[in-house]
Protein backbone atom coordinates (compact mmCIF):
# COMPACT_ATOMS: atom_id res chain seq x y z
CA UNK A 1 1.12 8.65 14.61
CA UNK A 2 -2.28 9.32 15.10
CA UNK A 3 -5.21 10.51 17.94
CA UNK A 4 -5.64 7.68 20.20
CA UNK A 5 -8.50 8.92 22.00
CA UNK A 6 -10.20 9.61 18.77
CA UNK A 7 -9.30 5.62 18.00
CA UNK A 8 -10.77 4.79 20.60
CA UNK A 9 -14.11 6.77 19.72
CA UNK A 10 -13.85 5.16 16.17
CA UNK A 11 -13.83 1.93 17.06
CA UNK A 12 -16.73 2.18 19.93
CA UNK A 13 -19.00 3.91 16.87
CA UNK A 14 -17.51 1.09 14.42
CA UNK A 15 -17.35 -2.07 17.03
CA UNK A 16 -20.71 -3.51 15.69
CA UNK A 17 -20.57 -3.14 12.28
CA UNK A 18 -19.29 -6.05 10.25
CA UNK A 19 -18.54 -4.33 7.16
CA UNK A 20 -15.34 -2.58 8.41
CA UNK A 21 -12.14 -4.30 9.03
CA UNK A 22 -9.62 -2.12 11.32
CA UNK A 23 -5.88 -2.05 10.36
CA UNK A 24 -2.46 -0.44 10.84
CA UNK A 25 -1.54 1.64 7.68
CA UNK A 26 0.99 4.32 6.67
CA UNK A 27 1.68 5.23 10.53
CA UNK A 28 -1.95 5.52 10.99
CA UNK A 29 -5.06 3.33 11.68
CA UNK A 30 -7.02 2.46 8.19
CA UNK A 31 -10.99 1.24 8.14
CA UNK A 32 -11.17 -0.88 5.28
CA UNK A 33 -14.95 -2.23 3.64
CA UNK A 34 -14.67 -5.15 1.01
CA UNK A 35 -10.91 -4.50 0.61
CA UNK A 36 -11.19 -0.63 0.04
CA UNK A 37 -9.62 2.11 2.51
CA UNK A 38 -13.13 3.53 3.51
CA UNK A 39 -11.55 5.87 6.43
CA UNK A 40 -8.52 6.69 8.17
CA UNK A 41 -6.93 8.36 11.45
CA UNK A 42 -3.63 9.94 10.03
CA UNK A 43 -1.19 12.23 11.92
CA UNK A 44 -4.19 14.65 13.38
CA UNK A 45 -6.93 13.94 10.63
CA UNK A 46 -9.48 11.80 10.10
CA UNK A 47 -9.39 10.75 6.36
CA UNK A 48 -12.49 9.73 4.45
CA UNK A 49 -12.57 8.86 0.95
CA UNK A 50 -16.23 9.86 -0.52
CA UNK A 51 -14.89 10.26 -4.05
CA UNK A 52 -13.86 13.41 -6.00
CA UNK A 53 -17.61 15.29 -6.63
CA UNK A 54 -18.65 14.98 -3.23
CA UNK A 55 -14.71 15.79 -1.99
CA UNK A 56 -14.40 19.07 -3.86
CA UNK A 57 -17.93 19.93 -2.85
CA UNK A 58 -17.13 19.13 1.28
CA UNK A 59 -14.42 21.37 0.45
CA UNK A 60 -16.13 24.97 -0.64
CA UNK A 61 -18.39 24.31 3.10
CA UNK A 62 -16.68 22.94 5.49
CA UNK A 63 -13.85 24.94 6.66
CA UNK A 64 -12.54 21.95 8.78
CA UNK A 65 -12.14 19.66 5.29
CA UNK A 66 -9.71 20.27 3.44
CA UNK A 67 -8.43 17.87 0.20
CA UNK A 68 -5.88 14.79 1.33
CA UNK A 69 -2.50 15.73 0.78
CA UNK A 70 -0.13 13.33 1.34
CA UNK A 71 3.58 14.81 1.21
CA UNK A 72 2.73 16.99 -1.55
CA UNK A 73 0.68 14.97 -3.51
CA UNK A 74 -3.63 15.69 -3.51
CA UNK A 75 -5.27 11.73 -3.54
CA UNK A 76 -8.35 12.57 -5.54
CA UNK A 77 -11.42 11.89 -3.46
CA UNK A 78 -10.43 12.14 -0.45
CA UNK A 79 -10.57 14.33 2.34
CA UNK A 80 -8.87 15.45 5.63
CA UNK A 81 -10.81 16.48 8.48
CA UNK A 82 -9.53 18.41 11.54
CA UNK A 83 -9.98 17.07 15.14
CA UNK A 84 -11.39 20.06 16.07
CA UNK A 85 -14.36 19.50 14.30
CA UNK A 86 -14.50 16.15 15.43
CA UNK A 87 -15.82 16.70 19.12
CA UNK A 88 -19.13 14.68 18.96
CA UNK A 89 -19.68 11.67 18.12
CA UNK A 90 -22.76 12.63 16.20
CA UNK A 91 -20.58 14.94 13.89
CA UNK A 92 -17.75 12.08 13.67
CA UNK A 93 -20.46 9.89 13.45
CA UNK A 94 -21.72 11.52 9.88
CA UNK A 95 -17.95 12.22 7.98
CA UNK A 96 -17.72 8.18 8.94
CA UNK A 97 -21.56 7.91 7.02
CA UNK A 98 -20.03 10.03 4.45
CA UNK A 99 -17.14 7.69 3.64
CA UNK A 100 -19.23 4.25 4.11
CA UNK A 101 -21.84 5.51 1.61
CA UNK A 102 -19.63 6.05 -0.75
CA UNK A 103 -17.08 3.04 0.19
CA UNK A 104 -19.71 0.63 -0.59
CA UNK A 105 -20.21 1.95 -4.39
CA UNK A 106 -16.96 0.67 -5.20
CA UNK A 107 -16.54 -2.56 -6.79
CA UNK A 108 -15.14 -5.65 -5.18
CA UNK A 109 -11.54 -5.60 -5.59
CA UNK A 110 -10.44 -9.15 -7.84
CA UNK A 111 -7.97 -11.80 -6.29
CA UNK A 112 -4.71 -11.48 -8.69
């Protein structure tokens, strides 16, 4: 399950660009750019994947990030953001720049 309203904000900051792809993923709502999870709402997070310098560094100075840990185990790169740092769009707006930026570094994924 995930924030609905917060959805909602996503996809009204998200609607116009073409780069992002919206989908249903692991109970929550997944952003995905050239076939990579760029950004995700999950239970009451958003998730951003900015790789592992830039996650560890988010980390040590934001005290609403905190490294993605999925049942136990830490993905490397990625981060979890509280809601509660998430109440305007501007500051939404830049963990979403955040992921993009880094999303769109990543190679194309091959056909197999």
């Amino acid at each position: 399950m995930y924030d609905r309203g917060l959805a909602t904000r996503l996809h009204e900051l998200t609607a116009t660009l073409f780069d992002l792809e919206e989908t249903r993923m692991f109970g929550g709502l997944a952003y995905m750019m050239n076939d990579h999870i760029c950004f995700a709402l999950w239970d009451d997070y958003l998730v951003i994947r900015i790789g592992n310098e830039s996650a560890s560094k988010l980390v040590e100075c934001d005290p609403h990030a905190r490294l993605f840990d999925l049942n136990g185990k830490t993905m490397k790169g990625w981060v979890m953001i509280a809601t509660d740092a998430l109440g305007e769009d501007e500051d939404l707006q830049n963990y979403i720049d955040m992921a993009m930026l880094f999303t769109c570094t990543l190679p194309p994924k091959t056909a197999k």
